[in-house]
Protein backbone atom coordinates (compact mmCIF):
# COMPACT_ATOMS: atom_id res chain seq x y z
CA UNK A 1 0.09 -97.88 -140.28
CA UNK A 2 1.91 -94.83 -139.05
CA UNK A 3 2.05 -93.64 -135.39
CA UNK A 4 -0.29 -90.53 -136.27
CA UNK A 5 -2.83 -92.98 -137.76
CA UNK A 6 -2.95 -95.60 -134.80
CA UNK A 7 -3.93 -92.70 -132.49
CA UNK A 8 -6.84 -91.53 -134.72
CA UNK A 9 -7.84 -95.04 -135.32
CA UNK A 10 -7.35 -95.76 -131.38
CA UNK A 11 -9.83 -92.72 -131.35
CA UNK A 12 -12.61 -93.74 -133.70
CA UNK A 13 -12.65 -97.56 -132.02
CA UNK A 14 -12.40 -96.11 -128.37
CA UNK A 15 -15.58 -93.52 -129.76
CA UNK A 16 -17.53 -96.82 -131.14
CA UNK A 17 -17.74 -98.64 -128.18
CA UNK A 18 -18.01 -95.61 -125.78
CA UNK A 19 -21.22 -94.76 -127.89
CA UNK A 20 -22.40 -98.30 -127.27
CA UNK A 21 -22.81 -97.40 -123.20
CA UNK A 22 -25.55 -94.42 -124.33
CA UNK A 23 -28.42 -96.11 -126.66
CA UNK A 24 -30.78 -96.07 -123.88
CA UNK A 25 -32.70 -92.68 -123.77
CA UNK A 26 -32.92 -91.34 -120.25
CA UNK A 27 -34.84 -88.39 -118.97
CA UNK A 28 -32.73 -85.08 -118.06
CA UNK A 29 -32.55 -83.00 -114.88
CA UNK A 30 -30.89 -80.34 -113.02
CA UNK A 31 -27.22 -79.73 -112.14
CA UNK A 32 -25.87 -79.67 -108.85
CA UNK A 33 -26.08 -76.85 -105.86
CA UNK A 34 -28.78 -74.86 -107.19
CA UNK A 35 -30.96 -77.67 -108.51
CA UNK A 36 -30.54 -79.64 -105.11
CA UNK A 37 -31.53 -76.06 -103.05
CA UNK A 38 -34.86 -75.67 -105.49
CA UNK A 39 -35.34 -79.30 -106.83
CA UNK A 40 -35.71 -77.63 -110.00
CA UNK A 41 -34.93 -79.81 -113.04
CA UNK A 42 -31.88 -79.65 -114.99
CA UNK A 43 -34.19 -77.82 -118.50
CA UNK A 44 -35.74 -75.18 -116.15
CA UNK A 45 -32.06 -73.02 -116.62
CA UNK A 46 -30.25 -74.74 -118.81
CA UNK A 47 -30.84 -75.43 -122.63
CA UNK A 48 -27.65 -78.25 -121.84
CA UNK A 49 -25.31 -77.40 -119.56
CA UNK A 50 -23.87 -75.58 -118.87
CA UNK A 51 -25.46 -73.16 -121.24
CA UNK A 52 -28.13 -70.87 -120.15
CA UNK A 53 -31.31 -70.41 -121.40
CA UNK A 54 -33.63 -67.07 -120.89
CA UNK A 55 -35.35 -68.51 -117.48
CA UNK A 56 -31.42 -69.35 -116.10
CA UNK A 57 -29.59 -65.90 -116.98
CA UNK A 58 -32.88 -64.16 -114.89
CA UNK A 59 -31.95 -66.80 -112.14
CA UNK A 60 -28.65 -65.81 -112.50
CA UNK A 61 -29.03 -61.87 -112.51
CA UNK A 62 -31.61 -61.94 -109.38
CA UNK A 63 -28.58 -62.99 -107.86
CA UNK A 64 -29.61 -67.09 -108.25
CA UNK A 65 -32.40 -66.15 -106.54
CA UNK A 66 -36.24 -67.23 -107.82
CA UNK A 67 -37.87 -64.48 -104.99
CA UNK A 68 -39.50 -66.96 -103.18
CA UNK A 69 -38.84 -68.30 -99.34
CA UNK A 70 -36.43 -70.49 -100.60
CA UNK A 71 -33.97 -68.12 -101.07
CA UNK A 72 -32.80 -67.24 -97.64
CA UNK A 73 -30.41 -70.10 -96.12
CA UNK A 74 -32.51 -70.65 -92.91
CA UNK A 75 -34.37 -72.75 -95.07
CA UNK A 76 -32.54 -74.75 -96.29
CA UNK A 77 -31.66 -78.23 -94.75
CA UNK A 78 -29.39 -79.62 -92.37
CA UNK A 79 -27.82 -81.87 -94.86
CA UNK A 80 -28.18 -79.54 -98.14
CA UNK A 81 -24.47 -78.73 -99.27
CA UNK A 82 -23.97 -76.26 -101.62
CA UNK A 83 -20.84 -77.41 -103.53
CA UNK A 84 -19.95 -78.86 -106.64
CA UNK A 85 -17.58 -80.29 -108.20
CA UNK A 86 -16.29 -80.72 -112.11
CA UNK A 87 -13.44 -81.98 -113.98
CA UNK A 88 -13.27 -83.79 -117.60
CA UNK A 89 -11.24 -87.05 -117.81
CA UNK A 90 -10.49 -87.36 -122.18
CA UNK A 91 -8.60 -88.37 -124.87
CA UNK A 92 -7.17 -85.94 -127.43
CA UNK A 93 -5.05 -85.83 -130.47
CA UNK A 94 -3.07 -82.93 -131.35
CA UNK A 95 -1.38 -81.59 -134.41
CA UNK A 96 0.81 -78.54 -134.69
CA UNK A 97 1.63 -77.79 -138.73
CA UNK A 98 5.40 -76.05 -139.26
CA UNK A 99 6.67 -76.17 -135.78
CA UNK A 100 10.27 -75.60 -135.79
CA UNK A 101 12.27 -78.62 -135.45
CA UNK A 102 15.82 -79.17 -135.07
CA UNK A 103 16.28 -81.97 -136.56
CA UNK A 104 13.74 -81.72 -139.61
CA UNK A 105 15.86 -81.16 -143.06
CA UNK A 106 13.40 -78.22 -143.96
CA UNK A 107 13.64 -76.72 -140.43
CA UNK A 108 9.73 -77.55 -139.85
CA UNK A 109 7.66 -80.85 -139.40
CA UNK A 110 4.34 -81.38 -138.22
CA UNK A 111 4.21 -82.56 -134.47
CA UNK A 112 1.88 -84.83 -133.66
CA UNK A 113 0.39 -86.42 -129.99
CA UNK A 114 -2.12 -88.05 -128.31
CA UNK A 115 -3.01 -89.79 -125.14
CA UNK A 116 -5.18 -90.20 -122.12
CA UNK A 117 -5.36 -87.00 -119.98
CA UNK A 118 -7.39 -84.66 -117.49
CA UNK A 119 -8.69 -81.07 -117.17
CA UNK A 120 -8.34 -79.18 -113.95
CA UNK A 121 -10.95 -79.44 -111.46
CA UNK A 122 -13.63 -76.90 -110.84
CA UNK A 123 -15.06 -76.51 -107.14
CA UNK A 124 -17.89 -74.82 -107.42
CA UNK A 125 -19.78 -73.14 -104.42
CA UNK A 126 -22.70 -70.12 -104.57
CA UNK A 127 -26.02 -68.98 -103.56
CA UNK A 128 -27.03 -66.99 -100.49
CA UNK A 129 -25.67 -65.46 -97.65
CA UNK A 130 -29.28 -63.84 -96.63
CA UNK A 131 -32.10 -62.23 -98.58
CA UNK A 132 -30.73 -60.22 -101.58
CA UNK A 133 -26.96 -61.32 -100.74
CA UNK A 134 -25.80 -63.83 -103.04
CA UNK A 135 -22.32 -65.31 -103.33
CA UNK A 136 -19.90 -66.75 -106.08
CA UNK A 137 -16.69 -68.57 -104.81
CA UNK A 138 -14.71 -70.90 -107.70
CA UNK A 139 -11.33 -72.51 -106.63
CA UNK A 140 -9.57 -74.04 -109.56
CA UNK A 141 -7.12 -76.54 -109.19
CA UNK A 142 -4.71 -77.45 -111.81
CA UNK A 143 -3.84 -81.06 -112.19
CA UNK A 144 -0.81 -80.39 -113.48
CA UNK A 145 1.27 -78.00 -111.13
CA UNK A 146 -1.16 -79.04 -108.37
CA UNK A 147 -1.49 -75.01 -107.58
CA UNK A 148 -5.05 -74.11 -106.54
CA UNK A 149 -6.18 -70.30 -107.69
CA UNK A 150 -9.69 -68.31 -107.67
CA UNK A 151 -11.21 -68.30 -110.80
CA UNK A 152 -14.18 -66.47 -108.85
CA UNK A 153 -14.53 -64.72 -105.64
CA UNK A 154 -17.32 -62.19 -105.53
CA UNK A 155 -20.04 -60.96 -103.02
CA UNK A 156 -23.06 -58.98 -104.62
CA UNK A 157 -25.87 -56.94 -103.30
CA UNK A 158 -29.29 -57.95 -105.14
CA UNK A 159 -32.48 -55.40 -105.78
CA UNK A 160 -30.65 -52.57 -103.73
CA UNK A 161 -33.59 -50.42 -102.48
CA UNK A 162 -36.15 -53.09 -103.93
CA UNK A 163 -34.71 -52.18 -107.69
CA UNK A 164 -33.37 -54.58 -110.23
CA UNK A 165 -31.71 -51.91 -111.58
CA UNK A 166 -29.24 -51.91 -108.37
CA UNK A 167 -27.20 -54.65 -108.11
CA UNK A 168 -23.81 -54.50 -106.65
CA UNK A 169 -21.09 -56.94 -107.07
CA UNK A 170 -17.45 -57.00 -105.49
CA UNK A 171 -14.83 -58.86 -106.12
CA UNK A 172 -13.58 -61.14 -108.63
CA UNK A 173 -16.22 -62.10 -111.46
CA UNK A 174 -16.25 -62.89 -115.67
CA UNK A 175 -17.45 -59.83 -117.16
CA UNK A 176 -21.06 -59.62 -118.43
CA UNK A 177 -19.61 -60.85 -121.85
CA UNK A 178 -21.63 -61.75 -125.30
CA UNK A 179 -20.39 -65.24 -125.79
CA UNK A 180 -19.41 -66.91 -121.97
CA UNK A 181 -16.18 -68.73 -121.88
CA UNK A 182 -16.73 -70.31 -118.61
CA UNK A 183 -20.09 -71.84 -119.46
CA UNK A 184 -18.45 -72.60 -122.97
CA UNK A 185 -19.37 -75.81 -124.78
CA UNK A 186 -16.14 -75.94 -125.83
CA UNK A 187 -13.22 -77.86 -124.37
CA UNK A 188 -10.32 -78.64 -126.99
CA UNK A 189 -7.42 -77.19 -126.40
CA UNK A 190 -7.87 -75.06 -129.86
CA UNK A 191 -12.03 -74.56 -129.73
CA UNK A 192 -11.66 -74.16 -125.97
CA UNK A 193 -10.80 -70.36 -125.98
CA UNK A 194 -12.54 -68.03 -128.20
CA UNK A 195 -10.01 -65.81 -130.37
CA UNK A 196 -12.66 -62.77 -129.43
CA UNK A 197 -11.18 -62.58 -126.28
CA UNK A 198 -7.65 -63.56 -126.24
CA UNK A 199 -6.32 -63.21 -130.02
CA UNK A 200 -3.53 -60.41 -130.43
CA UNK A 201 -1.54 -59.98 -133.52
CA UNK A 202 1.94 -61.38 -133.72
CA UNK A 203 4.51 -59.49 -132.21
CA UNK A 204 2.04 -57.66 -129.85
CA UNK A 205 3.32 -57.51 -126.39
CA UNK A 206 -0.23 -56.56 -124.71
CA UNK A 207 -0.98 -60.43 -124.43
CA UNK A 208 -4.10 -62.32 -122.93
CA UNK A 209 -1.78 -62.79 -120.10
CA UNK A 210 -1.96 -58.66 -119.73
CA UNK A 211 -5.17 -57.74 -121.20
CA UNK A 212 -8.27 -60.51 -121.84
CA UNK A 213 -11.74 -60.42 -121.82
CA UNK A 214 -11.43 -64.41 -121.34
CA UNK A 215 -10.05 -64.14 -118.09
CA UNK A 216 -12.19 -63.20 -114.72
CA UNK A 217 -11.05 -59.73 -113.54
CA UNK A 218 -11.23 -57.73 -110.40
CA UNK A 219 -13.10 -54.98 -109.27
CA UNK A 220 -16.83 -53.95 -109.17
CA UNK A 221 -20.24 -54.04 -111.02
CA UNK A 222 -23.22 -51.77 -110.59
CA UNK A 223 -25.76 -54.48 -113.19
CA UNK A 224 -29.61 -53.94 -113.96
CA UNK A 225 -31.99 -55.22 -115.27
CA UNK A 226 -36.37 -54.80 -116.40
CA UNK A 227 -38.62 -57.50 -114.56
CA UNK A 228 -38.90 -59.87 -117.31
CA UNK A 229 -34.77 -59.25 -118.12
CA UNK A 230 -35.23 -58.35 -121.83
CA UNK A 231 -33.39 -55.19 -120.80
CA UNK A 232 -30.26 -55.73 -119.33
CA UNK A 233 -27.10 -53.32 -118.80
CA UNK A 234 -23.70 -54.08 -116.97
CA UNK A 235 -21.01 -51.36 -115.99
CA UNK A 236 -17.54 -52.62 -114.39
CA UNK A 237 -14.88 -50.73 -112.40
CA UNK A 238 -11.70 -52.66 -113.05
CA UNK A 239 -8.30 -53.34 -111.55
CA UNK A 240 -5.73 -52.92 -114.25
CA UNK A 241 -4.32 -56.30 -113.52
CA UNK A 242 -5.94 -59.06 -115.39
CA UNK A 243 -7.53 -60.63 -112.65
CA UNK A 244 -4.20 -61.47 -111.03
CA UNK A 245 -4.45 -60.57 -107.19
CA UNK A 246 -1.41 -58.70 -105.78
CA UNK A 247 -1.81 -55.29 -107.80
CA UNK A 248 1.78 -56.35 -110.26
CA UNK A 249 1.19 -53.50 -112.82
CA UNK A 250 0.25 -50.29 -110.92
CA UNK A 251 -2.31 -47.97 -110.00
CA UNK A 252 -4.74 -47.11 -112.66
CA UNK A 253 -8.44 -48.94 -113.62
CA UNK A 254 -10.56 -50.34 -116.70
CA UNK A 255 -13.83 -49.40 -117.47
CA UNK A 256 -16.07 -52.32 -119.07
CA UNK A 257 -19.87 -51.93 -120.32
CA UNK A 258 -22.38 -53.92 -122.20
CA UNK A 259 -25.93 -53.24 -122.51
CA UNK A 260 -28.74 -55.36 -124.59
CA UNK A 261 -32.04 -55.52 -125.24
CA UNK A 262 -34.56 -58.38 -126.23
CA UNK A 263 -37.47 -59.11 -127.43
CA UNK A 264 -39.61 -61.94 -128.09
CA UNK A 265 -40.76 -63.25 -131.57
CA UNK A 266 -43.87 -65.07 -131.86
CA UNK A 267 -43.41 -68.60 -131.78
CA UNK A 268 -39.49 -68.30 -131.97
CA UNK A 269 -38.60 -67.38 -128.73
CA UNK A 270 -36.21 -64.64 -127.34
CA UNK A 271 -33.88 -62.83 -129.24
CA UNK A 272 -31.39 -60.59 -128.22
CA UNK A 273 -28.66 -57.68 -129.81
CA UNK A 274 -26.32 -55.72 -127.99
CA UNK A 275 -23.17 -53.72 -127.53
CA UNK A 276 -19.92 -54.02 -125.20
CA UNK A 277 -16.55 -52.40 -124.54
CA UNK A 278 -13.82 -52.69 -122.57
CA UNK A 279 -11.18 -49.89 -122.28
CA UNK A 280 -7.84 -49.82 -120.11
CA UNK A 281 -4.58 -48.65 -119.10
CA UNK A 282 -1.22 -50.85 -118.95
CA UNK A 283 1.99 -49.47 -118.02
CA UNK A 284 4.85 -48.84 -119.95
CA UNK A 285 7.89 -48.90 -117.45
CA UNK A 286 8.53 -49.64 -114.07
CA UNK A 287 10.18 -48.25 -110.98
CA UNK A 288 13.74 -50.09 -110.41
CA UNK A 289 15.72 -50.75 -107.11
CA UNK A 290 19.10 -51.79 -107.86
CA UNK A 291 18.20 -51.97 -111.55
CA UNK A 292 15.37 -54.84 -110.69
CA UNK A 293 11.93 -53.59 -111.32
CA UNK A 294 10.18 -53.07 -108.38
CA UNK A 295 6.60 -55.00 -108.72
CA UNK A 296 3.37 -52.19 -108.72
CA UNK A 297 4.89 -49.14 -109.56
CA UNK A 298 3.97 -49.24 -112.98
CA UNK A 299 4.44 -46.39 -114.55
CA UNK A 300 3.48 -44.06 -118.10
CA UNK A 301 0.24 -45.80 -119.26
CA UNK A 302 -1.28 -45.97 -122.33
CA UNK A 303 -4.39 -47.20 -123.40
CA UNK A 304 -6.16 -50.99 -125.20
CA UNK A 305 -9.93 -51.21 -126.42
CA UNK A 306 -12.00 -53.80 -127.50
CA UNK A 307 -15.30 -52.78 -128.54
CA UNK A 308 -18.57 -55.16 -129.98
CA UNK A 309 -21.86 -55.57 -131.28
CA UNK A 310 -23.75 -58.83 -131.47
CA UNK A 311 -27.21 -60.63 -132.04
CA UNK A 312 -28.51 -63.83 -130.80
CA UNK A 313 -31.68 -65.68 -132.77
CA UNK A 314 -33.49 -68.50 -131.93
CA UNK A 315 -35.46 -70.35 -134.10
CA UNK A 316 -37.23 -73.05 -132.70
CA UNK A 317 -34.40 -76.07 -131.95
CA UNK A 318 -31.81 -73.78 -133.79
CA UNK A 319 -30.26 -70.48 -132.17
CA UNK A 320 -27.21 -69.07 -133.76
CA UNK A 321 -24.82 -66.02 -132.06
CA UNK A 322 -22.92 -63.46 -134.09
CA UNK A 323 -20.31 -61.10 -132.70
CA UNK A 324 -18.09 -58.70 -134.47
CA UNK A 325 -15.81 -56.50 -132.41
CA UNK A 326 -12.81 -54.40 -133.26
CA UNK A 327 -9.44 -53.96 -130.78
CA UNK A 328 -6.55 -51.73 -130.68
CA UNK A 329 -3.23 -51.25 -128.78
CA UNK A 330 -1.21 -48.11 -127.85
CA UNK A 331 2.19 -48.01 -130.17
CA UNK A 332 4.15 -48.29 -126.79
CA UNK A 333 2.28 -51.17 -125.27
CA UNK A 334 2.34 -53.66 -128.79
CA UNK A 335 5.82 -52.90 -128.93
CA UNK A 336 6.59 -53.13 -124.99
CA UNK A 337 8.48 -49.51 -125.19
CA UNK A 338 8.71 -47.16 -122.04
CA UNK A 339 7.44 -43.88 -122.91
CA UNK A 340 10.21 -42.74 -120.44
CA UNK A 341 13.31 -42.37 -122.09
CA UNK A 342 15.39 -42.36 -119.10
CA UNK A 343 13.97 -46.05 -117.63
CA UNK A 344 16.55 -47.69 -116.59
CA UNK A 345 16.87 -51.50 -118.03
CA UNK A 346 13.89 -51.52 -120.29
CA UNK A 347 13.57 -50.79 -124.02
CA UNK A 348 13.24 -47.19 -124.48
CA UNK A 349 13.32 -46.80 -128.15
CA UNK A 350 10.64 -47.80 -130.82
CA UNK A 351 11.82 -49.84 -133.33
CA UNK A 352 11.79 -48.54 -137.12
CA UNK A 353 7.74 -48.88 -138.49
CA UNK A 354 6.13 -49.47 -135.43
CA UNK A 355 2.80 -48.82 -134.97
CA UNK A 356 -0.90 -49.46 -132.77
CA UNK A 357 -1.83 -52.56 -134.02
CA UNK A 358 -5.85 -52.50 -134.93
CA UNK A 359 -8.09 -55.90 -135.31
CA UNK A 360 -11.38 -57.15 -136.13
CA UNK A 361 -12.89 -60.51 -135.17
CA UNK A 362 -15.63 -62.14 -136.28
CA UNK A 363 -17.84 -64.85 -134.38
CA UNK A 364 -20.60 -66.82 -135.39
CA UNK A 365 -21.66 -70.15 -133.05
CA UNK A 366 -24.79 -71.96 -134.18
CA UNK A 367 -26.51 -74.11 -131.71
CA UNK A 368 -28.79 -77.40 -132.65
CA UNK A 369 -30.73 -78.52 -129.16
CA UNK A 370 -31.77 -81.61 -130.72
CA UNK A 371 -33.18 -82.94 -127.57
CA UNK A 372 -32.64 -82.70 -123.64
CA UNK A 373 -29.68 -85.08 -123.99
CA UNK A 374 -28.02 -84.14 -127.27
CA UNK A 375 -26.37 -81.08 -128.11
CA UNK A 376 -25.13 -80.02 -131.38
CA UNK A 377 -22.33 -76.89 -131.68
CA UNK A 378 -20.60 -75.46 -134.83
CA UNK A 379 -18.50 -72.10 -134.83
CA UNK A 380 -16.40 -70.00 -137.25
CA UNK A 381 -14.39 -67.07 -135.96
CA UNK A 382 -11.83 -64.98 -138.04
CA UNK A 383 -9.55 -62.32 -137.16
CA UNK A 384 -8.21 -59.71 -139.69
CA UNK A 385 -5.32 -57.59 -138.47
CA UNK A 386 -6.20 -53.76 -140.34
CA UNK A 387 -2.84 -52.71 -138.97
CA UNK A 388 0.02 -54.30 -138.00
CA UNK A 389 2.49 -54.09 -134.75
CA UNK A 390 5.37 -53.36 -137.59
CA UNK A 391 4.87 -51.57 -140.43
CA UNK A 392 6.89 -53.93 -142.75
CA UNK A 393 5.18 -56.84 -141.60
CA UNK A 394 3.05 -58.62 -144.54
CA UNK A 395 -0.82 -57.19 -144.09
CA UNK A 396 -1.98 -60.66 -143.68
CA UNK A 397 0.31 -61.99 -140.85
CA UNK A 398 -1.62 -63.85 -137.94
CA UNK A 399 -5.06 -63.63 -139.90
CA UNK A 400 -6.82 -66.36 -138.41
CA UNK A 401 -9.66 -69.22 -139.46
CA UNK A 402 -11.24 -71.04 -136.92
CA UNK A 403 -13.66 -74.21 -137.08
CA UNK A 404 -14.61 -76.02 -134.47
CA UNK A 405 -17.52 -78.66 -134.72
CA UNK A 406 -18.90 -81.22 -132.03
CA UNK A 407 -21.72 -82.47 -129.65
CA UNK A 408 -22.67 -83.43 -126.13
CA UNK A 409 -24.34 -86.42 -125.18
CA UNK A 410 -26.22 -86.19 -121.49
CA UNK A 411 -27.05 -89.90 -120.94
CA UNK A 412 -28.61 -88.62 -117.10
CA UNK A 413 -28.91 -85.08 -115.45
CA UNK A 414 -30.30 -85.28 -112.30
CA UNK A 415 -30.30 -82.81 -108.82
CA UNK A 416 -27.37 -84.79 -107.67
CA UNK A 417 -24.80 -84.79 -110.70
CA UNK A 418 -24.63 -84.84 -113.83
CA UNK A 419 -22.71 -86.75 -117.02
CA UNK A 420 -22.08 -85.61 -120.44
CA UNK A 421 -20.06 -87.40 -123.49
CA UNK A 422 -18.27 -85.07 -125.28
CA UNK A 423 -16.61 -85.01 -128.77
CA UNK A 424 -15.28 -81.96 -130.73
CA UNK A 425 -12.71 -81.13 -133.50
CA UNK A 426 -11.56 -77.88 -133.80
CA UNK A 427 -8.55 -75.98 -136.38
CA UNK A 428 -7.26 -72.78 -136.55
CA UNK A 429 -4.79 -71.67 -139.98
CA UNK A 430 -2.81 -68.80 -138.88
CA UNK A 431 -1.31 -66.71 -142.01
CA UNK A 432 2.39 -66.49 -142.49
CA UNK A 433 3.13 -67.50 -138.70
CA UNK A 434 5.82 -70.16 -139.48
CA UNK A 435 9.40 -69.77 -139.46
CA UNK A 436 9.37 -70.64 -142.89
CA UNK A 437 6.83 -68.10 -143.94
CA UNK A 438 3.84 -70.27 -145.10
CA UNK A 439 0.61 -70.50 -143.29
CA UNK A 440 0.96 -72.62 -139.79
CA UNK A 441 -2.67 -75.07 -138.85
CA UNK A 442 -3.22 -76.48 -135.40
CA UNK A 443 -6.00 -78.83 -135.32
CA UNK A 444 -6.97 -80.77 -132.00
CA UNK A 445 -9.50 -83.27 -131.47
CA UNK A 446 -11.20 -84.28 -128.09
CA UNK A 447 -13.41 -86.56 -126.37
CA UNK A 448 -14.20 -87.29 -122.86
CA UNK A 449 -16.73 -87.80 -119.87
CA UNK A 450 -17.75 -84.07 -118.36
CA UNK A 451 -19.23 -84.83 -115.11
CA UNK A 452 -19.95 -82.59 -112.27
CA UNK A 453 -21.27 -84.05 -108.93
């Protein structure tokens, strides 16, 4: 038995007797912090967590507020702490088709791994600072550097002048997206990210690390919403910076808006459509001192989009998300080209067929709630580059396929913590991306104990 085939068979035993811990049904309750403040059980906002249902996105857009006297902290009690805590302990197998290899005769092998391992931790901590003032603050900690950054750091101002319509947050927050990457069901280090939010085509300089709806970005946003939340809109005033705190690029701002409406079906529950955009500035050259670039002074911006419409549809048990959206980069930014000719130590000349790369991506995530404690996710997404970065590149470099199937198994949720079993598989086939020219697949597979406490 090969090495490759141990680990998987290391996986399916160590999956066989994990399962063996979970035949006895148990009932299902709340996460932490807001579930211990309300004693609400775990089904009142979540259809599994940490997915939302309609009852837990109106919690969430009064400001995670229910209107009641429980709201304001003076209530609550001595002991009540409102912090949590999550991080996923796993196994996972990983296999990267046509990586470059020194030492392979061709040039490319397939490299394979596997092993014991751990997320990063999640320290979560929100509410109420008084009636109508709720809070967001999210330290992440990353297990493998040790560093400790702020995925979220917001205030926001609820029902401004007794409206829905007014809410005002400031700070550093996810945007009010389609599809939510940080209450993804997700975790694999290929199914983990969604390709609507961080795919660019190959050679295309404006990276996630520059430009992604995936990350949490700073600024401010003026949301509303009717009384029952079927209408909802969300406008942002961004930061041109990513989310990363010290202003690196320069001086200008991104707009982002989304607005959706929905409506409820007889007997099927409520459904939901809606459009979103996202358009921004990213500099071109910088100020030098001594012919080092001088951090901020970003300088001859040009522009990115990415622009969507989606639907959501429940049907009983089943609810399935679709989201198509289209993207495009200036010429200068995919090709990392000062519009000034005269910068000095940065590439002021285009190279021969450049152009704005253009993209669509396609999403569709199906959900199957078969009960309280089992969770059932499947999800395609494709990406179709309509126009290259260079002009002689092939018209199907970087297409991408993505499946990713797998389930969560909640064998307790109560106000206290909570425990899920988590398996997933996940591949992506990238066109034309290896060295050799042929398509290049990256399939991962992961399984592990989610717990938050």
């Amino acid at each position: 038995m090969t090495s490759p085939q141990r680990s998987l068979a290391g996986g399916l035993l160590l999956t066989f007797l994990l399962s063996l811990l979970f035949v006895t049904p148990t009932k299902s309750f709340a996460i932490p912090v807001f579930a211990r403040k309300y004693g609400l059980p775990c089904s009142a906002c979540h259809e599994a967590w940490p997915k939302l249902n309609s009852f837990g996105q109106k919690f969430k857009d009064e400001g995670y507020q229910l209107r009641n006297e429980k709201d304001a902290p003076i209530w609550l009690r001595p002991e009540f702490w409102p912090v949590a805590m999550r991080i996923t302990p796993h196994w996972h197998f990983e296999s990267a088709g046509r990586t470059p290899v020194d030492s392979a005769p061709s040039g490319e092998q397939t490299v394979k791994t596997s092993g014991f391992d751990l997320t990063g931790i999640d320290i979560l901590t929100g509410g109420t600072l008084a009636n109508n003032i709720s809070f967001l603050l999210v330290p992440s900690i990353d297990v493998g550097s040790g560093t400790v950054g702020f995925e979220s750091a917001n205030v926001r101002l609820d029902n401004l002048w007794g409206s829905p319509w007014l809410n005002f947050k400031f700070g550093k927050f996810e945007q009010d997206v389609p599809l939510s990457e940080k209450r993804g069901m997700t975790l694999s280090n290929v199914g983990g990210a969604y390709q609507l939010y961080h795919y660019v085509p190959p050679g295309d300089a404006n990276t996630d690390e520059f430009a992604s709806l995936g990350e949490n970005q700073l600024g401010i946003e003026l949301m509303g919403h009717s009384e029952d939340d079927h209408t909802r809109f969300a406008v942002s005033l961004l930061s041109s910076t990513n989310g990363t705190p010290g202003l690196p690029f320069g001086r200008s701002y991104d707009g982002y808006l989304h607005i959706s409406q929905g409506f409820l079906v007889p007997h099927l529950g409520l459904q939901r459509v809606g459009v979103y955009g996202w358009a921004g500035l990213r500099p071109t050259y910088f100020l030098t001192s001594g012919g080092d670039i001088i951090p901020g002074t970003g300088r001859g911006n040009r522009s990115f989009y990415r622009a969507g419409v989606y639907g959501s549809v429940y049907i009983g048990k089943f609810d399935v998300t679709g989201v198509y959206q289209r993207a495009g980069d200036n010429v200068f930014l995919a090709n990392a080209t000062s519009v000034n000719p005269g910068a000095i130590n940065q590439v002021t000349v285009l190279p021969v067929g450049a152009q704005g790369p253009v993209w669509n991506t396609g999403t569709i995530e199906a959900h199957y709630t078969y009960s309280p404690q089992l969770f059932i996710i499947g999800r395609y997404e494709l990406t179709r580059v309509s126009r290259q970065v260079l002009a002689s590149n092939p018209s199907d470099l970087g297409d991408a396929d993505v499946f990713t199937v797998g389930y969560r198994y909640y064998p307790f949720m109560h106000s206290r913590d909570g425990l899920a079993w988590h398996q997933e598989f996940s591949t992506i086939n990238l066109k034309k991306l290896a060295v050799s020219g042929k398509d290049q697949r990256t399939s991962s597979y992961f399984m592990g104990f989610d717990f938050a406490f």
